[in-house]
C-alpha atoms as a PDB file:
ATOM      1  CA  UNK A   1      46.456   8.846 -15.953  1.00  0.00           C
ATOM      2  CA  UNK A   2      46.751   5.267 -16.861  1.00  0.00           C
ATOM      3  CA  UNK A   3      43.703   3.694 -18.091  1.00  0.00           C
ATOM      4  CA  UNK A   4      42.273  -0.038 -17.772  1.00  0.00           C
ATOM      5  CA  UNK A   5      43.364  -0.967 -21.043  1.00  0.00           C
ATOM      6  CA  UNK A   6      47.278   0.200 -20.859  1.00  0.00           C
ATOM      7  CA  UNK A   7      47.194  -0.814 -17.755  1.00  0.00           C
ATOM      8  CA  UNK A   8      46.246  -4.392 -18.529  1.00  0.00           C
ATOM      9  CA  UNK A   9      48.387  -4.537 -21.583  1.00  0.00           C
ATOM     10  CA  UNK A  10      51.759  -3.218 -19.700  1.00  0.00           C
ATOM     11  CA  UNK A  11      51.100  -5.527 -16.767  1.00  0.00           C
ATOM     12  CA  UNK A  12      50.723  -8.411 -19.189  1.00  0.00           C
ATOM     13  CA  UNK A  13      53.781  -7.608 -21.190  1.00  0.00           C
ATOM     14  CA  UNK A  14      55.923  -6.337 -17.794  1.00  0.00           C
ATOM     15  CA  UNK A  15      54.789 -10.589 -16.419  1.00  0.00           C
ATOM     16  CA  UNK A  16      56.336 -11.805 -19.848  1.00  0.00           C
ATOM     17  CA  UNK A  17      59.433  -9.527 -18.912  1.00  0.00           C
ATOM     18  CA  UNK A  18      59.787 -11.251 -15.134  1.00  0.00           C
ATOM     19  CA  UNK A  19      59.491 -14.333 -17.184  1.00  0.00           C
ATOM     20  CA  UNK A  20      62.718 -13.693 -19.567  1.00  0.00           C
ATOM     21  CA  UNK A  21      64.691 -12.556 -16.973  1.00  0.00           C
ATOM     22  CA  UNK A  22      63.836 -15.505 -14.299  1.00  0.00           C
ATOM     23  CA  UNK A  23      64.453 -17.260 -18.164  1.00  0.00           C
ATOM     24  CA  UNK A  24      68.179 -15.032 -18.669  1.00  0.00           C
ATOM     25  CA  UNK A  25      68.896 -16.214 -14.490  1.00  0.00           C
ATOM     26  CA  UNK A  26      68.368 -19.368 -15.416  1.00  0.00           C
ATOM     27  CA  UNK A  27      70.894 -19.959 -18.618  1.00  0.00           C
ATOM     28  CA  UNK A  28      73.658 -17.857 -16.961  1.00  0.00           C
ATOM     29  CA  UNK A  29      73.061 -20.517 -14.052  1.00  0.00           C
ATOM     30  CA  UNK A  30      73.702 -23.429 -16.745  1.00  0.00           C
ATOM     31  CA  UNK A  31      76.776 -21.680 -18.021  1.00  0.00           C
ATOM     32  CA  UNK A  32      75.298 -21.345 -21.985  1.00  0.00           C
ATOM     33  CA  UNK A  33      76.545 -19.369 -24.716  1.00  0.00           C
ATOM     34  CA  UNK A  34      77.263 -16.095 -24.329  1.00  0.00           C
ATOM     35  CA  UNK A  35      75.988 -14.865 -26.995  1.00  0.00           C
ATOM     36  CA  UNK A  36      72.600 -17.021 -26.345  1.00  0.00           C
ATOM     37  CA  UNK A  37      72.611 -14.718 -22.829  1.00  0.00           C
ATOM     38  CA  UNK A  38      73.212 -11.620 -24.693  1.00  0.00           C
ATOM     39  CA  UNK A  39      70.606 -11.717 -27.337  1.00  0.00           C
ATOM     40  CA  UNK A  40      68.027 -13.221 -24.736  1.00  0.00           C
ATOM     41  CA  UNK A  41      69.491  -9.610 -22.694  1.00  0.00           C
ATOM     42  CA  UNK A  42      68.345  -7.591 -25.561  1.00  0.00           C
ATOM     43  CA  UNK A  43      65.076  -8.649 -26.195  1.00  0.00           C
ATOM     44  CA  UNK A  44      64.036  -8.177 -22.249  1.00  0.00           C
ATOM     45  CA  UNK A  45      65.088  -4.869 -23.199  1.00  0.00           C
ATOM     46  CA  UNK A  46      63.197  -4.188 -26.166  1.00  0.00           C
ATOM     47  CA  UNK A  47      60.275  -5.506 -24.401  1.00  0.00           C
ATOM     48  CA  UNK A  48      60.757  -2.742 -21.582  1.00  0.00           C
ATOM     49  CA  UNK A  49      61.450  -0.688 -24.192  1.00  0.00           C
ATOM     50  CA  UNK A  50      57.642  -1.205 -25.700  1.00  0.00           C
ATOM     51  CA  UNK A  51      56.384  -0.870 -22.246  1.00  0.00           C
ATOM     52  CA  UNK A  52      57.804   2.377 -22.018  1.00  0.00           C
ATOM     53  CA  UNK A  53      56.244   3.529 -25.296  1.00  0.00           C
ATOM     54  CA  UNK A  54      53.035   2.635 -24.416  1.00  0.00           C
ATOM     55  CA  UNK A  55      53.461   4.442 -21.146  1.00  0.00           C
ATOM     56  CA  UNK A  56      54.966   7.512 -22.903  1.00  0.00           C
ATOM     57  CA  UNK A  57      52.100   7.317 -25.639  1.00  0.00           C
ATOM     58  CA  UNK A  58      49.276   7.117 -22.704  1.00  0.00           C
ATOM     59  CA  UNK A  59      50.829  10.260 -21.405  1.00  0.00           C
ATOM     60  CA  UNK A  60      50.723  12.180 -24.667  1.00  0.00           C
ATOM     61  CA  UNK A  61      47.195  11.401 -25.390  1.00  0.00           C
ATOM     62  CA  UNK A  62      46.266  11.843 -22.150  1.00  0.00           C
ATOM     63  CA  UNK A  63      47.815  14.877 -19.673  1.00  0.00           C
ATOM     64  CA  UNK A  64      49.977  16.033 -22.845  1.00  0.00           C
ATOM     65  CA  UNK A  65      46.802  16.542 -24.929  1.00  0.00           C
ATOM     66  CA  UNK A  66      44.800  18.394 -21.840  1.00  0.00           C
ATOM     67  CA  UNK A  67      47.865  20.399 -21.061  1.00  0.00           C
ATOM     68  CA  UNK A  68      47.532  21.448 -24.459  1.00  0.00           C
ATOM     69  CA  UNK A  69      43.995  22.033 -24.624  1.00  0.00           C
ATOM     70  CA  UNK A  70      44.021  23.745 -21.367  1.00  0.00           C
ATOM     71  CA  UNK A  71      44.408  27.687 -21.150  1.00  0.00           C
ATOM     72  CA  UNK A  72      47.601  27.137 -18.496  1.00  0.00           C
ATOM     73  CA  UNK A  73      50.669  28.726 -20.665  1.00  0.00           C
ATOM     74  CA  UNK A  74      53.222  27.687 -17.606  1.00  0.00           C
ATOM     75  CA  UNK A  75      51.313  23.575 -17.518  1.00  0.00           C
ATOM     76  CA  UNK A  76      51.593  23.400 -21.151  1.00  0.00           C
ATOM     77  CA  UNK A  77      55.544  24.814 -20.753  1.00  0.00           C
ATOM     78  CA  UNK A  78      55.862  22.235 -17.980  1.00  0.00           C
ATOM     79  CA  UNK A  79      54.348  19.487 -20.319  1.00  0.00           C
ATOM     80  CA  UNK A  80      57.242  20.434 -22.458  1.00  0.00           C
ATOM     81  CA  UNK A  81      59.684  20.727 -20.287  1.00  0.00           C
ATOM     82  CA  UNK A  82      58.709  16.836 -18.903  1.00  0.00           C
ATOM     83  CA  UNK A  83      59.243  16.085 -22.305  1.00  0.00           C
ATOM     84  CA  UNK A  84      62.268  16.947 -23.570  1.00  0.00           C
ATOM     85  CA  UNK A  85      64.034  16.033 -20.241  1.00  0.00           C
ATOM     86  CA  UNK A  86      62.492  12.427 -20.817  1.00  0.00           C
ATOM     87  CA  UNK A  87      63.810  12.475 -24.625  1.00  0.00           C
ATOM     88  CA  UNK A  88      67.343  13.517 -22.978  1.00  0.00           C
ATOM     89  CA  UNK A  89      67.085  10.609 -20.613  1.00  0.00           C
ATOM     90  CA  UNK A  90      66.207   7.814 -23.056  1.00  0.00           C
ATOM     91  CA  UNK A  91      67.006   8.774 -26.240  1.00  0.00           C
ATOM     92  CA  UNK A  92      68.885   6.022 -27.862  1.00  0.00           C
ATOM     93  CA  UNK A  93      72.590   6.688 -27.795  1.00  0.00           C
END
């Protein structure tokens, strides 16, 4: 489960995201340098990308950790499982 505190924190960062990419809409609109566009691209990206870890790291301490703690051998497989399909999935390439 999310808590408060991530909650607040991904929200903020996800309305600072909305803002580059309005931001990114806006140069393509005026025509500027490419590369400007590009780099502006990447770091919307690495700021979804931080969103994501926080998300992932919420999960870990949270439903991971109880999984773990838990006496369920097929939840804490399933934890697992979750896992490693997520690392397969966005795992940098």
């Amino acid at each position: 489960m999310i808590n408060e505190k991530v909650e607040e924190e991904c929200v903020t960062r996800l309305n600072r995201v909305e803002g580059q990419v309005k931001g990114i809409e806006k140069m393509i609109k005026e025509r500027r340098y490419c590369v400007d566009v590009v780099m502006q691209i990447a770091a919307a990206e690495a700021a979804l990308h931080k969103v994501s870890e926080i998300i992932l790291r919420n999960h870990l301490e949270t439903c991971v950790t109880a999984a773990f703690r838990s006496s369920d051998e097929e939840e804490r497989k399933r934890k697992v499982d979750e896992l490693m399909e997520i690392y397969t999935k966005i795992r940098v390439k």
